[in-house]
N, C-alpha and C. Protein backbone atom coordinates (compact mmCIF):
# COMPACT_ATOMS: atom_id res chain seq x y z
N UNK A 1 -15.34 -13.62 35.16
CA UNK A 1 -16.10 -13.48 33.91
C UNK A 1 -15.44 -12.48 32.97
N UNK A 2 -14.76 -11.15 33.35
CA UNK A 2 -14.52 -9.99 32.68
C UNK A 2 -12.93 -10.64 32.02
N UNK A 3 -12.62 -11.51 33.24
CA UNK A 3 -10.91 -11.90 32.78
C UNK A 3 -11.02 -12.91 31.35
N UNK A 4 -12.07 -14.12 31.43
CA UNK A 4 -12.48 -14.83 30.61
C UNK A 4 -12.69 -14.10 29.26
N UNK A 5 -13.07 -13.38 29.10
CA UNK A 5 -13.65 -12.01 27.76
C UNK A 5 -12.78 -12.02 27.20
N UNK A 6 -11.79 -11.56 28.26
CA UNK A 6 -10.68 -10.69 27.79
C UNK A 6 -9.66 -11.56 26.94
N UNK A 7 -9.49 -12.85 27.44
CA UNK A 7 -8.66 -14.34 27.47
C UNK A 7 -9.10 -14.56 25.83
N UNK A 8 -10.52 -14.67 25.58
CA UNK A 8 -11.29 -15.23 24.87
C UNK A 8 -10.85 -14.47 23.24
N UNK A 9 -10.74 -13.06 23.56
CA UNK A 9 -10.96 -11.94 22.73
C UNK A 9 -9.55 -11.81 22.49
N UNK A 10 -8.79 -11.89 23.32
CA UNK A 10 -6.88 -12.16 22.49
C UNK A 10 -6.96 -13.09 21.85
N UNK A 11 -7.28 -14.41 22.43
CA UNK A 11 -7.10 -15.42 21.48
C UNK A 11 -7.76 -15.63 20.41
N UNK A 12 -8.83 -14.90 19.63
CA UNK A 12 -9.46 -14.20 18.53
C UNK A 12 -8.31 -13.77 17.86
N UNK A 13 -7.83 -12.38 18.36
CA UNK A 13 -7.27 -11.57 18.15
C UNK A 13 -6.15 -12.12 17.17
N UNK A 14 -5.56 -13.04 18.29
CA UNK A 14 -4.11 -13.73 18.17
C UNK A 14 -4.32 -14.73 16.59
N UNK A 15 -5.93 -15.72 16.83
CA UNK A 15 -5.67 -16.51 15.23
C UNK A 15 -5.85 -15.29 14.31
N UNK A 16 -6.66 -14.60 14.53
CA UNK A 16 -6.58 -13.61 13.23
C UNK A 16 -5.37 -13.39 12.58
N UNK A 17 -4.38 -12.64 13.30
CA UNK A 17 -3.33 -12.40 13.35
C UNK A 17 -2.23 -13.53 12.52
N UNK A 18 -2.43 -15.09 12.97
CA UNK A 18 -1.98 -15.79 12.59
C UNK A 18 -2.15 -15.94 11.02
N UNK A 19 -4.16 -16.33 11.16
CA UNK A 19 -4.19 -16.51 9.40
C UNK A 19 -3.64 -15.22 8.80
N UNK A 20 -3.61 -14.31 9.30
CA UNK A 20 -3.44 -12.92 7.62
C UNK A 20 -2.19 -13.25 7.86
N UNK A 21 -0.93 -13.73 8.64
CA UNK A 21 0.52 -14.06 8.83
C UNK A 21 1.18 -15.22 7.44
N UNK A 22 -0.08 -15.84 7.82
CA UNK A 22 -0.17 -17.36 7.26
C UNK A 22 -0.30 -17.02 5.21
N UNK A 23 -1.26 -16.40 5.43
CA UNK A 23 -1.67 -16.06 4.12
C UNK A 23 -0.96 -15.03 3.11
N UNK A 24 -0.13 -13.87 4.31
CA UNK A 24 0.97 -13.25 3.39
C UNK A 24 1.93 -14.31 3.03
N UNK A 25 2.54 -14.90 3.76
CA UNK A 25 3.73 -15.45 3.45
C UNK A 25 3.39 -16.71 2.02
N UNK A 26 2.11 -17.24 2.51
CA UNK A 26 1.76 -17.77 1.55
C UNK A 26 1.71 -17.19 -0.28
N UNK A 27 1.20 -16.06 -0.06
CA UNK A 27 1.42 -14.77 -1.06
C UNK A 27 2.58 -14.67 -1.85
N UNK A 28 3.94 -14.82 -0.81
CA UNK A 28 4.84 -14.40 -1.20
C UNK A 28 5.70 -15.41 -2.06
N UNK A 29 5.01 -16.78 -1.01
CA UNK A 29 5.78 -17.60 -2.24
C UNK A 29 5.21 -18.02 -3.19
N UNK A 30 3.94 -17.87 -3.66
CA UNK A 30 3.20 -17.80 -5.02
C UNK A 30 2.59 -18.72 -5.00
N UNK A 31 1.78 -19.25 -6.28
CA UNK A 31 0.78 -20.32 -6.62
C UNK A 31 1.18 -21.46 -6.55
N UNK A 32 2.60 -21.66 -6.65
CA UNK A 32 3.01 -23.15 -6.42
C UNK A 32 2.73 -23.90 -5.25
N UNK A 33 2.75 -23.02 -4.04
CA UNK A 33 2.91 -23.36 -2.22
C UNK A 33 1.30 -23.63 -1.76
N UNK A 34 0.43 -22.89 -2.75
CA UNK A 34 -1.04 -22.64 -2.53
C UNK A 34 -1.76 -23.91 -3.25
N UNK A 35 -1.21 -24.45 -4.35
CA UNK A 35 -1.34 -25.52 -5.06
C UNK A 35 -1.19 -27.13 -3.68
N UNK A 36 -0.29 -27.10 -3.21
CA UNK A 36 0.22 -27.69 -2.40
C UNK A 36 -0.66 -27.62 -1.18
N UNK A 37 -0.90 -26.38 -0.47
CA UNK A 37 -1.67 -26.27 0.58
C UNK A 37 -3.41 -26.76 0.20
């Protein structure tokens, strides 16, 4: 049960991580890429 938490709560961790990843880079290449997405 405690291992499951733990499993559960990285992989939280981990998309978080992804979208704000996702969303700088998106940032960086400007309104054109966001238009598109």
């Amino acid at each position: 049960m405690k291992k499951r938490k733990v499993m559960l709560g990285n992989a939280i961790i981990i998309r978080k991580w992804n979208l704000s990843s996702i969303f700088k880079a998106i940032r960086k290449q400007g309104p054109i890429s966001r238009i598109e997405l």
